[in-house]
Protein backbone atom coordinates (compact mmCIF):
# COMPACT_ATOMS: atom_id res chain seq x y z
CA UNK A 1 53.78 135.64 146.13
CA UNK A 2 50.51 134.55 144.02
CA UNK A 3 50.37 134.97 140.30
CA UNK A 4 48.34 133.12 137.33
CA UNK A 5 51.26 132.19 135.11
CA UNK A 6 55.41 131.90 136.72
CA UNK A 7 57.51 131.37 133.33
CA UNK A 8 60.78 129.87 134.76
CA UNK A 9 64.03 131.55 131.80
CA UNK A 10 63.94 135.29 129.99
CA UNK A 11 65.90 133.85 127.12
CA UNK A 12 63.91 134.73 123.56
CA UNK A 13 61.03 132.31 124.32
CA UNK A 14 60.57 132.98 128.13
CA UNK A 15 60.57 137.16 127.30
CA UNK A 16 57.95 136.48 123.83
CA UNK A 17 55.69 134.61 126.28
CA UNK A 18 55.57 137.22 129.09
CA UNK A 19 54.72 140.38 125.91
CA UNK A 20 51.87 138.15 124.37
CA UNK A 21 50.38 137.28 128.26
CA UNK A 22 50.76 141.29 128.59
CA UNK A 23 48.85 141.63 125.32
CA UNK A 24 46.03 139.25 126.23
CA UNK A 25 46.26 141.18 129.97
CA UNK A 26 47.08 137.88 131.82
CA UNK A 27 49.28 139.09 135.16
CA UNK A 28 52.19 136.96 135.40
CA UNK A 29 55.83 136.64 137.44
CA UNK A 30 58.88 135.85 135.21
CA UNK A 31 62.25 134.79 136.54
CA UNK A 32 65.77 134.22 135.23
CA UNK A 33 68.91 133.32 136.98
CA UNK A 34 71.19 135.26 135.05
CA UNK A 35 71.61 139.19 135.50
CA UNK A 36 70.02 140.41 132.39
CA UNK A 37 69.13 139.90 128.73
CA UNK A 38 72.11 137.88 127.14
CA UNK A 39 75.32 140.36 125.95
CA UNK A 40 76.24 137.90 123.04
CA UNK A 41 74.66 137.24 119.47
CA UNK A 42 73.74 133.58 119.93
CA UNK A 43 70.64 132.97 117.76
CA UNK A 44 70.89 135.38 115.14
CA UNK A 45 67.63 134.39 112.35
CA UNK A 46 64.97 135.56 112.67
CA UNK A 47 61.77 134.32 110.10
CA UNK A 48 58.90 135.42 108.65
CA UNK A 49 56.18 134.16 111.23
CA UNK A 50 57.90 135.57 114.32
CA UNK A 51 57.93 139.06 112.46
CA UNK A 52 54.17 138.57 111.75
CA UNK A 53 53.77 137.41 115.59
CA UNK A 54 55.57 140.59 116.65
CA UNK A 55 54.01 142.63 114.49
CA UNK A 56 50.99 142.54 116.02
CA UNK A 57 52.29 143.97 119.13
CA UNK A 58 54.32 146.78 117.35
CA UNK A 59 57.35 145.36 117.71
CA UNK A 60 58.16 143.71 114.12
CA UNK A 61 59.33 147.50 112.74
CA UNK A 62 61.93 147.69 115.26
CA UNK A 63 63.06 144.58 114.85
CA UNK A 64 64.13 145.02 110.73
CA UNK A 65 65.19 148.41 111.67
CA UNK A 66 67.98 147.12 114.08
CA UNK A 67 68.19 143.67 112.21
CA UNK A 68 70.23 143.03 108.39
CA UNK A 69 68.30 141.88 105.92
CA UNK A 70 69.49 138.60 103.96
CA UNK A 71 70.06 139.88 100.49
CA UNK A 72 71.86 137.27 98.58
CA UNK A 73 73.21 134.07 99.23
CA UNK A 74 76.92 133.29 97.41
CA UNK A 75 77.63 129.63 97.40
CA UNK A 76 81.49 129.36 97.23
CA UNK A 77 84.25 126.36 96.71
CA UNK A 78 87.61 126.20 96.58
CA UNK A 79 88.01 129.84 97.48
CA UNK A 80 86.23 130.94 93.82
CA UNK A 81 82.45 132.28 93.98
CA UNK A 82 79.99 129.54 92.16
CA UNK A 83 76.98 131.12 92.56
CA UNK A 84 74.88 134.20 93.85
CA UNK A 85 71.42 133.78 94.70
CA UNK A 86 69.06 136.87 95.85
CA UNK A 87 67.47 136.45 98.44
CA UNK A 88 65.96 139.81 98.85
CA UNK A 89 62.23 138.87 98.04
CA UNK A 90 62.23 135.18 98.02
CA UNK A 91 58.87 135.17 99.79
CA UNK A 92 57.42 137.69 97.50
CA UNK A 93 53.47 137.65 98.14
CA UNK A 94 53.19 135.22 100.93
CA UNK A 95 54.59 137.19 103.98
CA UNK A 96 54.65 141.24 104.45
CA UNK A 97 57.90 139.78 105.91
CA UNK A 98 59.56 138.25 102.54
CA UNK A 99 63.08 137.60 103.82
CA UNK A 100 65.27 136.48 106.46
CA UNK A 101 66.30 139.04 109.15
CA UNK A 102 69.45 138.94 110.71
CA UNK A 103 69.17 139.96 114.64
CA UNK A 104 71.27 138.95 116.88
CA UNK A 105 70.02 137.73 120.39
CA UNK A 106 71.32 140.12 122.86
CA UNK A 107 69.68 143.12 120.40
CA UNK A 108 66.51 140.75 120.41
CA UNK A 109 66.33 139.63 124.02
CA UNK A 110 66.61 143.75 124.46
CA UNK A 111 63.37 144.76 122.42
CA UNK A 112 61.20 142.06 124.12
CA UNK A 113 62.49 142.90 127.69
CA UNK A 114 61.57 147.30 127.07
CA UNK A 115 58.09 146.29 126.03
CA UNK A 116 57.48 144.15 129.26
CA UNK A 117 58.68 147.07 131.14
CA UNK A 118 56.56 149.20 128.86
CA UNK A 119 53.91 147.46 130.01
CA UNK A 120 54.41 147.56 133.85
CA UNK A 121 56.32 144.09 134.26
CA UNK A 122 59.91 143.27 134.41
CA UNK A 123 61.60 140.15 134.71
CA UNK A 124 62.91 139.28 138.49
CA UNK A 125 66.76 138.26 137.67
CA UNK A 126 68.68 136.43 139.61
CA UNK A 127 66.33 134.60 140.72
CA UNK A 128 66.27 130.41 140.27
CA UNK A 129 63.76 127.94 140.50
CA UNK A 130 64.74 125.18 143.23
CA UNK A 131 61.67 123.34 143.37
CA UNK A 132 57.90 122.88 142.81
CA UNK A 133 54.79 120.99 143.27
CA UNK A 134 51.35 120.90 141.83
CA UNK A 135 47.66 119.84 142.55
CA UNK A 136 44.52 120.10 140.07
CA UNK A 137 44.15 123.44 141.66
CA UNK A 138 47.80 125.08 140.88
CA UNK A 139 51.31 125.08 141.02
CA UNK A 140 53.05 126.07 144.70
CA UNK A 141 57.64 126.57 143.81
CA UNK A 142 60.46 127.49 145.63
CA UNK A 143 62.59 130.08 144.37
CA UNK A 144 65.75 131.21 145.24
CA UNK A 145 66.30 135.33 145.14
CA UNK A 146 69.66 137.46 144.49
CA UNK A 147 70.35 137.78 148.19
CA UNK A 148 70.41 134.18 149.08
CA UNK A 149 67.02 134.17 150.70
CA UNK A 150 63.87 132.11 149.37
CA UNK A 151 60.14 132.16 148.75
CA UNK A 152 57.41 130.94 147.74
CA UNK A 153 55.11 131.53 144.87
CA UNK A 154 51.73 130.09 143.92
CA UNK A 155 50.87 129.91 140.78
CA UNK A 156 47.70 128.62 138.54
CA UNK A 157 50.11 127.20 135.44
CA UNK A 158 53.90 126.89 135.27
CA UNK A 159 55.84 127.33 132.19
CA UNK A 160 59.88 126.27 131.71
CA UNK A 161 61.62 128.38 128.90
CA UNK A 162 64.72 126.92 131.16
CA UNK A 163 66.92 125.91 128.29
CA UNK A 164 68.22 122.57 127.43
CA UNK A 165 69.33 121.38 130.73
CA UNK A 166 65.55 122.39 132.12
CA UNK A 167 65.01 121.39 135.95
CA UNK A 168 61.50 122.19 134.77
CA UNK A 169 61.39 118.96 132.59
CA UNK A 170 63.31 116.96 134.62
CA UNK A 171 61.50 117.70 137.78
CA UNK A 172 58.08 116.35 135.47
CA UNK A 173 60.07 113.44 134.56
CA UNK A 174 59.68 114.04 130.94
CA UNK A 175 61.82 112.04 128.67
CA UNK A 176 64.24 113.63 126.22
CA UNK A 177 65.11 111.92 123.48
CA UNK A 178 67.06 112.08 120.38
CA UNK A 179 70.61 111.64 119.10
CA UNK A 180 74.09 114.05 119.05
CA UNK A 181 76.16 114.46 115.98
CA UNK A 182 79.42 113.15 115.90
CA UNK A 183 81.07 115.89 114.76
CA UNK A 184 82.45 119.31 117.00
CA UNK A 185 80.39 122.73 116.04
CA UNK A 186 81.84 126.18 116.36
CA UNK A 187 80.61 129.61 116.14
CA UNK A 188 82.24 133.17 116.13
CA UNK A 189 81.14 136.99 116.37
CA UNK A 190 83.85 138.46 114.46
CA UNK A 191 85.11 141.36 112.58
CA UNK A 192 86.15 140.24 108.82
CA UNK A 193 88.14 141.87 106.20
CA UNK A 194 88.12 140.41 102.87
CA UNK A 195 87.09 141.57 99.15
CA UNK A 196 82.75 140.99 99.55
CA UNK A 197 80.51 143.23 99.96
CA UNK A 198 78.33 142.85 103.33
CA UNK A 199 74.70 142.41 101.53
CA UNK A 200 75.27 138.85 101.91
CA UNK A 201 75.16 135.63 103.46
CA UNK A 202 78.73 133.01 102.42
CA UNK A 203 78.51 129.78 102.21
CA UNK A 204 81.58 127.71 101.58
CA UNK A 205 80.59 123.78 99.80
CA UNK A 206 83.03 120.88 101.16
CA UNK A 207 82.82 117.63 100.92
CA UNK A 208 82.28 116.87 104.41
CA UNK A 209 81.98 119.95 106.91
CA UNK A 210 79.52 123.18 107.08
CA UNK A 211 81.02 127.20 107.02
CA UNK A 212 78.88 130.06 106.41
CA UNK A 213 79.67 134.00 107.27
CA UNK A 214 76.43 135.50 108.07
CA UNK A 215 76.50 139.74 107.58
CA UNK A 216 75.87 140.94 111.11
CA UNK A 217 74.36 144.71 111.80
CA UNK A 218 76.66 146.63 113.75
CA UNK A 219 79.08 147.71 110.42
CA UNK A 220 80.16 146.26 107.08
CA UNK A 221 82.59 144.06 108.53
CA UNK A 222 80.57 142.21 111.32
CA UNK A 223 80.04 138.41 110.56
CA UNK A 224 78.85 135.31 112.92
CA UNK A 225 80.84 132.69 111.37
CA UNK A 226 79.42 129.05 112.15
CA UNK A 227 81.59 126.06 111.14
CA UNK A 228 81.87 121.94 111.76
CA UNK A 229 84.64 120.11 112.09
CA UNK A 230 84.95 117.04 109.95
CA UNK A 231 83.67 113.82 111.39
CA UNK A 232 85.67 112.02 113.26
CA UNK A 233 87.75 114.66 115.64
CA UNK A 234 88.10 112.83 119.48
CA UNK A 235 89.14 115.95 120.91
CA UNK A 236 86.53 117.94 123.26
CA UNK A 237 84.87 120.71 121.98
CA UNK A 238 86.02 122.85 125.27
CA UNK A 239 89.88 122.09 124.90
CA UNK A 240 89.68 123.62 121.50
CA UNK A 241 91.22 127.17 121.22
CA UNK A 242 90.03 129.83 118.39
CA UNK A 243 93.13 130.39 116.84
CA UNK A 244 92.73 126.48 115.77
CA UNK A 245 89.81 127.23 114.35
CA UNK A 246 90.77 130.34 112.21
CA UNK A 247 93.56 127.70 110.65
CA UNK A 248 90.45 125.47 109.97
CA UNK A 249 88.61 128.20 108.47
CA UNK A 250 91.51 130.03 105.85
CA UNK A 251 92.07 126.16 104.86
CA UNK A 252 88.82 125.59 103.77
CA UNK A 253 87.87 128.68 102.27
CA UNK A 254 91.26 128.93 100.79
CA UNK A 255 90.37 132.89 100.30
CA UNK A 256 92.09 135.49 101.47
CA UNK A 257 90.44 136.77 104.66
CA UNK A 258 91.84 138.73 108.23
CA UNK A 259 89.70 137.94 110.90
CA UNK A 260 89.78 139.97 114.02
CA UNK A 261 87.95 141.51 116.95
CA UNK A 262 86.90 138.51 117.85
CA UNK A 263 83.76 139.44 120.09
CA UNK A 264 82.92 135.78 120.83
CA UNK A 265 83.53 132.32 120.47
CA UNK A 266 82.20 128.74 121.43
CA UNK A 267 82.61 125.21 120.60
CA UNK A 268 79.58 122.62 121.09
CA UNK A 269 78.34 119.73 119.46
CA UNK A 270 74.57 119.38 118.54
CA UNK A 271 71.81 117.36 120.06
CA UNK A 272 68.54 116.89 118.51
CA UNK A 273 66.32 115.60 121.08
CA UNK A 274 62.19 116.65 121.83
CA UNK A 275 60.22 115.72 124.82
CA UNK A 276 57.71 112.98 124.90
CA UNK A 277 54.81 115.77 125.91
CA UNK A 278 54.47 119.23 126.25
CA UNK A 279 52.53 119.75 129.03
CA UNK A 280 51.88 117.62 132.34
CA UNK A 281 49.09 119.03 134.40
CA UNK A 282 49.74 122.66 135.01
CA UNK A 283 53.03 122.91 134.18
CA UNK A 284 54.46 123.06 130.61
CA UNK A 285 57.34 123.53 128.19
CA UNK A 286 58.33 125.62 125.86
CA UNK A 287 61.55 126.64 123.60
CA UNK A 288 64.81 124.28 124.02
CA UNK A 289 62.89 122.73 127.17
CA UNK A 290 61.03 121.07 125.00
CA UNK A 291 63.27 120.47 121.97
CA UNK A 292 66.73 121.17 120.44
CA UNK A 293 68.25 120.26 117.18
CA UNK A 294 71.01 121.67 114.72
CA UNK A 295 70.95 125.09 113.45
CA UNK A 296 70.33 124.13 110.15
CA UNK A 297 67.40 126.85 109.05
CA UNK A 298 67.57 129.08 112.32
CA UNK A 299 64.70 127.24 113.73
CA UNK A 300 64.93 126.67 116.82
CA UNK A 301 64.94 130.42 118.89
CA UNK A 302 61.69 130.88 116.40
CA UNK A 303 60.04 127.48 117.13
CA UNK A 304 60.19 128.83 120.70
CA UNK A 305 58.66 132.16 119.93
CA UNK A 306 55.56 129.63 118.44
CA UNK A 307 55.94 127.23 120.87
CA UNK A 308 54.60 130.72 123.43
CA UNK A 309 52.64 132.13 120.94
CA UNK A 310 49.81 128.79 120.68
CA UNK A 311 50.26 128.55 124.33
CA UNK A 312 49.63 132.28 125.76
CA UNK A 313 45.98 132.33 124.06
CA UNK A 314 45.05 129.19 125.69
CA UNK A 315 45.70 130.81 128.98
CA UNK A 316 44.49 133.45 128.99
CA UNK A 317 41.03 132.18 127.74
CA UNK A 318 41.16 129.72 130.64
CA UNK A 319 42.51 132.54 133.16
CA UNK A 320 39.41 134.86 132.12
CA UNK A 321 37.35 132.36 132.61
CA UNK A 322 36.50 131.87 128.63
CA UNK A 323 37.18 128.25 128.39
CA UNK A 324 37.80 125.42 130.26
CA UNK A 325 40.87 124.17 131.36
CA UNK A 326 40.87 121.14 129.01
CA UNK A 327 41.68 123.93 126.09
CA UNK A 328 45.26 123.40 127.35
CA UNK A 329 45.65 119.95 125.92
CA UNK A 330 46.02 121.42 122.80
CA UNK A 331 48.99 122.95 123.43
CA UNK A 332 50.62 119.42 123.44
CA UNK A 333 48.33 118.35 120.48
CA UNK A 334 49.48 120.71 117.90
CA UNK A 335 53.24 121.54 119.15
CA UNK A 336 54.37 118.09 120.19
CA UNK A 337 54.05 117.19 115.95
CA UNK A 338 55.47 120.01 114.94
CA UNK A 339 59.30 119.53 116.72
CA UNK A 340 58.83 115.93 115.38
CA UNK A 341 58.86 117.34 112.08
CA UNK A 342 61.33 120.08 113.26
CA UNK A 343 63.73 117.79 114.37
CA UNK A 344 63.72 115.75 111.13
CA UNK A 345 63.73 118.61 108.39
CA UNK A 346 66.76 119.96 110.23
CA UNK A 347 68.62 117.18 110.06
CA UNK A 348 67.70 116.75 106.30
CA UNK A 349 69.30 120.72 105.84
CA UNK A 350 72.16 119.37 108.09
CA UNK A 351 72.93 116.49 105.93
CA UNK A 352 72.77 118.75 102.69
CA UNK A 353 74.81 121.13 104.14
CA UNK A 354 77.47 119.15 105.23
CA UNK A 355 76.92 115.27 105.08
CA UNK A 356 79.45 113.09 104.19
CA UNK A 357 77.32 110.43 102.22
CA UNK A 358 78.92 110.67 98.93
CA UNK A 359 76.55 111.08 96.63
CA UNK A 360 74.99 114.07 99.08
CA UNK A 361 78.34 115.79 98.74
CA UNK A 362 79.00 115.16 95.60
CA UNK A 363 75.44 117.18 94.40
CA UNK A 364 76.41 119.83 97.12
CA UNK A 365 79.33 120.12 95.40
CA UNK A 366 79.10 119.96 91.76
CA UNK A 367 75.22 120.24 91.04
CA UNK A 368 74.02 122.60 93.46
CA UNK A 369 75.69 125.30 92.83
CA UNK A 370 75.07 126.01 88.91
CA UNK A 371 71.26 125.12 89.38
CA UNK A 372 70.46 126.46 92.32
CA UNK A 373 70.30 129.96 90.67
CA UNK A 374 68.00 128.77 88.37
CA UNK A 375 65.95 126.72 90.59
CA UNK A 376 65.31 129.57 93.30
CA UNK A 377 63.71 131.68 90.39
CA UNK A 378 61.39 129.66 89.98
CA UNK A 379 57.84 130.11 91.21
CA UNK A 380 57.03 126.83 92.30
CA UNK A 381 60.42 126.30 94.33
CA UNK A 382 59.85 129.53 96.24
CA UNK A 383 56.17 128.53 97.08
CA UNK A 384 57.52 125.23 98.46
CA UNK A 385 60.77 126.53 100.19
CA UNK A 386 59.64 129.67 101.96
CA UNK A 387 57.11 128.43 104.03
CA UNK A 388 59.04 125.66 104.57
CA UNK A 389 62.25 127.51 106.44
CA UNK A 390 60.15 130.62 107.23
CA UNK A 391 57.96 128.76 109.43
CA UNK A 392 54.31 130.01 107.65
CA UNK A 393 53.80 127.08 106.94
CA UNK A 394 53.33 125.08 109.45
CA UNK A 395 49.90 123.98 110.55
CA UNK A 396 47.34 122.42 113.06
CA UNK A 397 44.81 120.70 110.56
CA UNK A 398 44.84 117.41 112.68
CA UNK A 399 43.93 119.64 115.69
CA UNK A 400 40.68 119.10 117.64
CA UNK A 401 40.46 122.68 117.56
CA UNK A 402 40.34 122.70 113.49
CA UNK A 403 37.03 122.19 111.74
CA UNK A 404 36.56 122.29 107.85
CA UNK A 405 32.81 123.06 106.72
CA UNK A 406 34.16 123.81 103.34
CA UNK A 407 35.64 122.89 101.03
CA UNK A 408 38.07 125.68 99.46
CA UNK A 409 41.81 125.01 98.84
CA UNK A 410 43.05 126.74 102.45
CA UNK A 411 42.61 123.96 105.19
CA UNK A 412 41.09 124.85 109.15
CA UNK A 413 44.20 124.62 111.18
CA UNK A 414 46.42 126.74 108.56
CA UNK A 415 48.03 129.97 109.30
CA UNK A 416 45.57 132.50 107.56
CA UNK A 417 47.22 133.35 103.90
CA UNK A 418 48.76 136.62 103.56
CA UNK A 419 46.91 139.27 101.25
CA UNK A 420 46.23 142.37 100.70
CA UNK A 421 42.51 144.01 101.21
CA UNK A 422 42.59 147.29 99.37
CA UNK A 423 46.16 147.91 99.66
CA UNK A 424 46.88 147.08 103.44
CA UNK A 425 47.91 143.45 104.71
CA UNK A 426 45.41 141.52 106.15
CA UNK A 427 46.80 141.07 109.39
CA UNK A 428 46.51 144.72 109.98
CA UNK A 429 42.60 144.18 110.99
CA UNK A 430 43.76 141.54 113.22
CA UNK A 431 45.34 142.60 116.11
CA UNK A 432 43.73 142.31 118.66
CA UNK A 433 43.79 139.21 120.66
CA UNK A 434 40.70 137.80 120.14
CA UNK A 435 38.67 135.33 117.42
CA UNK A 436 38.02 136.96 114.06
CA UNK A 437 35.07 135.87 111.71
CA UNK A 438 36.21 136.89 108.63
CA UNK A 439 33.11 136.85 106.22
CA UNK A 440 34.31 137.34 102.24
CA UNK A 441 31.08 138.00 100.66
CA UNK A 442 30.46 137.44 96.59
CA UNK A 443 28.26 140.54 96.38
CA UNK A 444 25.03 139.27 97.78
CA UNK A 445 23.02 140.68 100.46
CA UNK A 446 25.08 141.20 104.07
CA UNK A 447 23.70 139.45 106.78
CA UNK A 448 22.87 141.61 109.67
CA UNK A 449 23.08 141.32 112.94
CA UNK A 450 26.41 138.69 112.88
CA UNK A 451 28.18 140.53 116.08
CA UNK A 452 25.08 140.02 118.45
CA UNK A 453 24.16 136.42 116.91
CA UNK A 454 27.35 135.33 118.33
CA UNK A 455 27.43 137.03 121.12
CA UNK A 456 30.54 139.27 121.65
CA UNK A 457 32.45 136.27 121.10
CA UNK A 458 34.43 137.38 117.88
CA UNK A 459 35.23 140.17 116.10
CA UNK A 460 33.52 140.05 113.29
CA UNK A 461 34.39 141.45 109.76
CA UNK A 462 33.15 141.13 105.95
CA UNK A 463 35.32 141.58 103.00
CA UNK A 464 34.28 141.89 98.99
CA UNK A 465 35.64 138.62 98.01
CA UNK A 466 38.01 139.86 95.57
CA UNK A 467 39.27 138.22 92.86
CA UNK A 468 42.90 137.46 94.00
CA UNK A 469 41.10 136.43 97.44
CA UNK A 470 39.06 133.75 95.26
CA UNK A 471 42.02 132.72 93.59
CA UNK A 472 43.87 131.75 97.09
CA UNK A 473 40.63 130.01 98.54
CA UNK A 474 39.85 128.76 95.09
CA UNK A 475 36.28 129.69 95.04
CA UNK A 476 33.68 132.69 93.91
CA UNK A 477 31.43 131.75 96.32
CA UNK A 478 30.43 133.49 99.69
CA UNK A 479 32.44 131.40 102.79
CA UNK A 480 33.34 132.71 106.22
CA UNK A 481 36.40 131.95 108.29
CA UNK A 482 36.64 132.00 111.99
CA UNK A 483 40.22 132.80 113.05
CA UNK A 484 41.98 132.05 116.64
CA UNK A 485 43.80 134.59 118.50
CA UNK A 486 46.62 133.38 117.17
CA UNK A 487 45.37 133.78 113.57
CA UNK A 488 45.09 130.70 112.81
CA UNK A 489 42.05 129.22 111.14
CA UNK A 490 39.52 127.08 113.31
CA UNK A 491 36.76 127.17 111.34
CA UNK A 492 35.49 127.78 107.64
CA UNK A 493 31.97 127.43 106.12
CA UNK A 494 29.86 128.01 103.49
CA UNK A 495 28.35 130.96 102.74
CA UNK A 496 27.93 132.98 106.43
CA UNK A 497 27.08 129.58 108.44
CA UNK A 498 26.39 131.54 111.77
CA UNK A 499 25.00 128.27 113.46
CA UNK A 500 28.59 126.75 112.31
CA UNK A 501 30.16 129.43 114.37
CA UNK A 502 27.75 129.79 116.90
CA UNK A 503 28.46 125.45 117.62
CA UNK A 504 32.15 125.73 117.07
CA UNK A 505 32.67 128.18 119.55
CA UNK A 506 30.29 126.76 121.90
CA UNK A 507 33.09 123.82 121.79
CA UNK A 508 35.76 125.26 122.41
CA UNK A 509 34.58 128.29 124.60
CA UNK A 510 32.51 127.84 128.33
């Protein structure tokens, strides 16, 4: 078999990768050695900038549809409620996506696996990677079928969404490194009766461990409870039972609560590790391949999502013969930074959440709770926290591919602000997978002529700048901005700077 891209794992990041290739009309083969999409909940969060990332294939509307909504947050201890926090529209004017969605991964795994069979493809299961090789010209692996036999496929680029234990990144010789947490992790799909309402997420404060119900869909008793043990345990996490762990549970709550139907159940204890590169020739990593870390924020099955998202562009310029093939070093160059900073904001939520460090517990305890009501009112906090945990804010402005001819307060290599142009969103002129000059004009003359001065090469578009548009970019002035596929910003220059354009795309295009 021959094919430009084999993605090796159909778990969240592996099936994202294979709709955005269909979506930039890159052919591609993905395998998975399971028999289908996962049946269990797994990763459950889903954030703001996969919704926008799915949206622009149509899918972000099912997704809420079958997905809960995080209204509220109630912060509990020693079994009384201390505080309710909503959480309803926390990211109020910075996302069309203002919240965080609960959808659990086998409903998840389902939507992204109809629209690759929507679009012709479907995923060839049971089917494992044994080996592979590459040269400057491709990638030649052996794969392993459902009925024993083998073949093999040649391939221009290789990508492992293989999971933690990837013999994608082991077979590159990657290294892997990071730390564990000394402490045993659990996690339950459950059915809960107890006095709260299902609108919102529970967290119980302790001193030393982490316990949270989140509201599943599926009914108004559905939860995913996730837990730690306290530090210190010597007992392995696969010789504990669950009925242990419901003692651990109705001790520290100390609520009344009947748990039951218990759907699923696992104990594991966390690594936070990240490869030393991305990418090694033609062959590349995304998703837990690449990096794992503690749940803290749900950011790791989104990371993932991104992690395909900034790669699948590059591709598919390179595959249609659009740029050349040293484009793909940027996948390592702006992704490889961002799980170092993954990996060490989620150990900061960890250690809020449930470090032992007195002083940390002690605010978790009895401060956090009566200010945090307060606090997440506030304008400022939300404008710091939401793109924080909802992932919008994260950016490439040290990127190669980022070039500031400007100067307004939004940076090149920033995810383009969220707005509204008479009444619709922004992103719904930018669909399709291509660059977008974006041109906000002041009221003086349009320049003619932009879409043939630059060829074909982007989409262009020119907006009234608006006032609340000024206000964002902080400036009246005419200034254009050159968006990636991905919609992130390359480019932005004064006034309509065509040669700018013209010269940046002449970079990074061939």
């Amino acid at each position: 078999m021959k094919t430009p891209v084999l993605i090796v794992g159909a778990g969240p990041t592996g099936l994202s990768l294979a709709c955005q290739l269909i979506r930039h009309r890159v052919d591609f083969l993905i395998i998975d050695k399971k028999e289908g999409t996962t049946p269990y909940s797994k990763a459950i969060g889903v954030h703001a900038r996969t919704l926008e990332i799915y949206e622009q294939i149509g899918l972000a509307e099912r997704a809420v549809a079958e997905g809960a909504i995080v209204g509220k947050t109630r912060l509990m201890e020693e079994g009384e409620i201390r505080a309710e926090i909503d959480l309803s529209r926390f990211g109020e004017g910075m996302s069309a996506y203002p919240f965080l969605l609960i959808l659990e991964q086998g409903r998840h795994e389902k939507i992204l696996h109809e629209y690759i069979t929507d679009g012709g493809k479907d995923v060839m299961w049971q089917t494992e990677l044994i080996s592979f090789s590459q040269s400057a010209d491709g990638v030649t692996a052996e794969i392993r079928k459902a009925d024993g036999s083998s073949e093999t496929v040649e391939a221009g680029f290789l990508v492992g969404c293989d999971g933690a234990k990837s013999l994608v990144r082991h077979s590159l010789g990657l290294e892997f490194t990071g730390g564990t947490f000394e402490r045993i992790f659990y996690v339950a799909d459950v059915q809960i009766d107890w006095e709260y309402s299902h609108d919102a997420l529970h967290l119980n404060l302790s001193k030393d461990t982490l316990l949270g119900f989140f509201p599943m869909p599926g009914g108004e008793n559905h939860y995913r409870i996730v837990g730690s043990l306290a530090e210190g345990s010597e007992r392995n996490e696969a010789e504990i039972l669950y009925e242990e762990i419901e003692d651990v549970i109705k001790n520290e709550l100390k609520h009344p609560l009947d748990v039951h139907d218990v759907n699923w159940f696992s104990t594991y204890k966390v690594h936070t590790r990240h490869v030393n590169k991305f990418s090694v020739g033609r062959c590349f990593l995304a998703g837990d391949s690449a990096h794992i870390h503690s749940p803290a924020g749900a950011q790791g099955m989104n990371t993932g999502i991104q992690d395909g998202y900034n790669l699948a562009w590059k591709l598919a310029m390179v595959l249609n013969g659009r740029a050349s093939v040293e484009i793909l070093n940027t996948y390592n160059e702006e992704r490889l930074p961002n799980a170092k900073r993954l990996l060490k904001t989620t150990d900061r939520m960890f250690e809020l959440g449930a470090g032992e460090e007195w002083f940390t517990a002690w605010l978790r305890v009895r401060v956090f709770p009566y200010v945090a009501n307060i606090m997440t009112r506030m304008e400022w906090v939300q404008r710091m926290v939401f793109p924080l945990v909802s992932q919008i804010g994260i950016n490439y402005r040290r990127s190669s591919l980022s070039k500031d001819a400007a100067a307004v307060k939004v940076s090149a290599g920033d995810r383009m602000p969220y707005f509204l142009v008479d009444g619709q969103s922004i992103y719904d002129r930018l669909h399709e997978p291509q660059f977008h000059l974006i041109v906000f004009n002041d009221g003086s003359a349009v320049q003619a002529g932009m879409s043939e001065d630059l060829d074909g090469l982007a989409d262009v578009q020119t907006i009234p700048l608006y006032p609340h548009i000024a206000e964002i970019f902080d400036t009246d002035a005419t200034f254009c901005v050159l968006l990636r596929p991905d919609n992130y910003i390359g480019f932005i220059g004064k006034g309509y700077d065509i040669e700018g354009v013209r010269e940046y795309l002449k970079k990074i295009l061939s």
